[in-house]
Protein backbone atom coordinates (compact mmCIF):
# COMPACT_ATOMS: atom_id res chain seq x y z
CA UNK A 1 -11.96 19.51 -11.79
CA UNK A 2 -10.67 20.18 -8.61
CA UNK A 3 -7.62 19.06 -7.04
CA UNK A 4 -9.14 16.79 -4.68
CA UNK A 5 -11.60 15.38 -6.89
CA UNK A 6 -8.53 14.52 -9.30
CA UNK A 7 -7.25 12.77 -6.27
CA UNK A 8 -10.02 11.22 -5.01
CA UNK A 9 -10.20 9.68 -8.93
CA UNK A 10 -6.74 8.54 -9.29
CA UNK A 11 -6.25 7.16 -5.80
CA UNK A 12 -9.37 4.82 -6.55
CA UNK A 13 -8.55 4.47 -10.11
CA UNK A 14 -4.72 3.12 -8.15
CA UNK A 15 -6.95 0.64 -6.07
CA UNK A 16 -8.23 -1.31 -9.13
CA UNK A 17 -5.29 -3.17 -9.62
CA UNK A 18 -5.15 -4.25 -5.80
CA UNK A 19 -9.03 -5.33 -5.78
CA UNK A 20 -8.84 -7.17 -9.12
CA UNK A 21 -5.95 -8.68 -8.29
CA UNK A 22 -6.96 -10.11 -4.83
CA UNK A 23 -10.03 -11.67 -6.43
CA UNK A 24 -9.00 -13.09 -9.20
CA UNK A 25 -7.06 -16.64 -7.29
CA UNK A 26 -10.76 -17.03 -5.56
CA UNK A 27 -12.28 -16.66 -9.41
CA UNK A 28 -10.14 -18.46 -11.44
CA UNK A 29 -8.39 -20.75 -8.70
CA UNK A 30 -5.14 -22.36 -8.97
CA UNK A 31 -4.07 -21.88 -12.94
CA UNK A 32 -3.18 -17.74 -12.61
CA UNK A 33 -3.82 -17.38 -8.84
CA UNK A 34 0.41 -17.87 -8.16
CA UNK A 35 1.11 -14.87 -11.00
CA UNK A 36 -1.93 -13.14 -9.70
CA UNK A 37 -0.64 -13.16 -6.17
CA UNK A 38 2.51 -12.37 -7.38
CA UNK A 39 1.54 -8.95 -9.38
CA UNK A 40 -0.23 -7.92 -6.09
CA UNK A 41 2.84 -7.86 -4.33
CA UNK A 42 5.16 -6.19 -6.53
CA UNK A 43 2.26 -3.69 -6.78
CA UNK A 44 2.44 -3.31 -3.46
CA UNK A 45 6.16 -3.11 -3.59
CA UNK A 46 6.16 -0.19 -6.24
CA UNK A 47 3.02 1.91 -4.28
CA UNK A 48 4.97 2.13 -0.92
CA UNK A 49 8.15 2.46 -2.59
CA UNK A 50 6.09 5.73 -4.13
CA UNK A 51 4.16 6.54 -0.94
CA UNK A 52 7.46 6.78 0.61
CA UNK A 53 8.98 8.95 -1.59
CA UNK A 54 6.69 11.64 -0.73
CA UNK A 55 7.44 12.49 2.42
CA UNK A 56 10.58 13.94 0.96
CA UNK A 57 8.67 16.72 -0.58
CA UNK A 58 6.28 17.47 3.04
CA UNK A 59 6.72 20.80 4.27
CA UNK A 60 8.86 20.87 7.51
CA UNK A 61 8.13 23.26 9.83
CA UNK A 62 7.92 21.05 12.79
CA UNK A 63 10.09 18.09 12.07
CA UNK A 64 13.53 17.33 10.63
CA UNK A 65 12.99 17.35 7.10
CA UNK A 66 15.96 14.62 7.17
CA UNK A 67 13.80 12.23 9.28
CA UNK A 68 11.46 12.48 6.97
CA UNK A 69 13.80 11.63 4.20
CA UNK A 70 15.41 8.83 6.35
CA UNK A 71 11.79 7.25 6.77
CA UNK A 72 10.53 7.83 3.49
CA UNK A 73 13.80 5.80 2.36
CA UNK A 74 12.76 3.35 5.01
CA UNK A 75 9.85 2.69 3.67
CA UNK A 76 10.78 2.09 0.00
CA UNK A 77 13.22 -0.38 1.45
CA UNK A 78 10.18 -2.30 2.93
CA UNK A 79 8.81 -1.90 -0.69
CA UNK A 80 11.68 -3.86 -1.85
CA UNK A 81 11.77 -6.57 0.85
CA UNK A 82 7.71 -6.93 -0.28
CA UNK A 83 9.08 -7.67 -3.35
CA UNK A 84 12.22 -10.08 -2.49
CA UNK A 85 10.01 -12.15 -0.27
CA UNK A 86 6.97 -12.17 -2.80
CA UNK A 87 9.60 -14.82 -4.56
CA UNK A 88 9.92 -16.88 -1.77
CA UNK A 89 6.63 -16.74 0.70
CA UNK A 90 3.63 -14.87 -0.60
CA UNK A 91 2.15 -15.22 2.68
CA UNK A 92 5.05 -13.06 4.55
CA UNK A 93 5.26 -10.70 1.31
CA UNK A 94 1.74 -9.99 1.93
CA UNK A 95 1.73 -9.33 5.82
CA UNK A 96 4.88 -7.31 5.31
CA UNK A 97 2.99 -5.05 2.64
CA UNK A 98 -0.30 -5.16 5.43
CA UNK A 99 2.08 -3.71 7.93
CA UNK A 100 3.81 -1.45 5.89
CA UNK A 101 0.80 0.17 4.24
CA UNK A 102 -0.68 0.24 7.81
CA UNK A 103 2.88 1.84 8.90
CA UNK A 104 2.82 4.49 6.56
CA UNK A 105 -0.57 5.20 6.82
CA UNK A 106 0.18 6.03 10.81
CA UNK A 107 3.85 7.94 9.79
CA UNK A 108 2.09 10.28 7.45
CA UNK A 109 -0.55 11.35 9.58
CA UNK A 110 1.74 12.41 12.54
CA UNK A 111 4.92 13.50 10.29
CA UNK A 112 2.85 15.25 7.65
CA UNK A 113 2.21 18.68 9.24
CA UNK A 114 -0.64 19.34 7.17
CA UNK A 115 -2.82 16.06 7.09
CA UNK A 116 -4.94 16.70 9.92
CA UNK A 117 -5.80 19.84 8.46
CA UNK A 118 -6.63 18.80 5.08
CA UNK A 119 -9.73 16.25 5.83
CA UNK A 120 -10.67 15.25 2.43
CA UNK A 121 -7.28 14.22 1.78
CA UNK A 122 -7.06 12.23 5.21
CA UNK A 123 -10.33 10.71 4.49
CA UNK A 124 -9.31 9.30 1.25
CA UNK A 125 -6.17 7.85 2.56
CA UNK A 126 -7.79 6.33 5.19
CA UNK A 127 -10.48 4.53 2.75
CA UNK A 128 -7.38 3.74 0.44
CA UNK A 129 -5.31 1.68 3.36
CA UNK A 130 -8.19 0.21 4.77
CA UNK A 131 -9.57 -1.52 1.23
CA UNK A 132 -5.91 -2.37 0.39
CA UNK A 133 -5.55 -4.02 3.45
CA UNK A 134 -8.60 -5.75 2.95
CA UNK A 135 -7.48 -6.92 -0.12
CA UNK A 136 -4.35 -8.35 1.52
CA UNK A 137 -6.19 -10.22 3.95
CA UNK A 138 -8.65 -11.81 1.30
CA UNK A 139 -5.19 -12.71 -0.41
CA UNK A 140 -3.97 -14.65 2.57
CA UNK A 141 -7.41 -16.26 3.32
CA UNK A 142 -6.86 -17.36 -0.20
CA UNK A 143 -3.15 -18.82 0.08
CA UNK A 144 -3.77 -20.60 3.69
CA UNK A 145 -7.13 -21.68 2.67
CA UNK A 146 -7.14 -25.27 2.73
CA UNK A 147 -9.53 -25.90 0.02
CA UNK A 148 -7.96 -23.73 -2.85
């Protein structure tokens, strides 16, 4: 298999969890929607914690390499705030994860040298933070919806 196939299968394979997740409150309704909701954000939390950890490994021929590390630290620090707030307002855990996913989605594709050059790659993370963003947004129909 190639590399990018192997990709390709595991980044989808990572989306399950966010998809499942975001459905099952509108499914099953009140009874598991609050743990459901609350497993999508520390998902959340844990995948941009990882997505920002890999910036430290991008090669830097054109930026400072401790940038890089300073925003990839940045970014699993919005991870944890996901998380922290996921206990208190779902609603702000979620649009904090929206923007951050969003956010790294734009940092990677002008920090990472080699992103516009790999378009395979670029096209699957594009796919990858648009349905996870979708799947935040059908999470906070859910929560401000006034009839679930």
């Amino acid at each position: 298999m190639k590399i990018i196939e192997l990709k390709k299968t595991l980044g989808y394979f990572g989306f399950v969890p966010f998809i499942s997740l975001a459905i099952i409150p509108w499914i099953f309704g009140e009874e598991i929607a609050e743990c459901s909701i609350f497993i999508l954000c520390a998902y959340s939390a844990i995948v941009l914690s990882f997505l920002g950890g890999i910036s430290w490994g991008w090669d830097d021929k054109n930026y400072s390499q401790d940038l890089n590390i300073i925003y990839g630290i940045a970014f699993s620090l919005f991870g944890c705030l996901i998380l922290l707030s996921a206990f208190f307002e779902p609603v702000i855990s979620l649009s904090i994860a929206f923007i951050g996913f969003n956010a790294f989605y734009y940092f990677e594709s002008r920090r990472d040298i080699l992103f516009d050059h790999k378009i395979e790659y670029k096209q699957l993370r594009k796919n990858l933070t648009v349905l996870v963003s979708i799947c935040f947004l059908i999470t906070i129909a859910y929560i401000v919806n006034p009839y679930s």
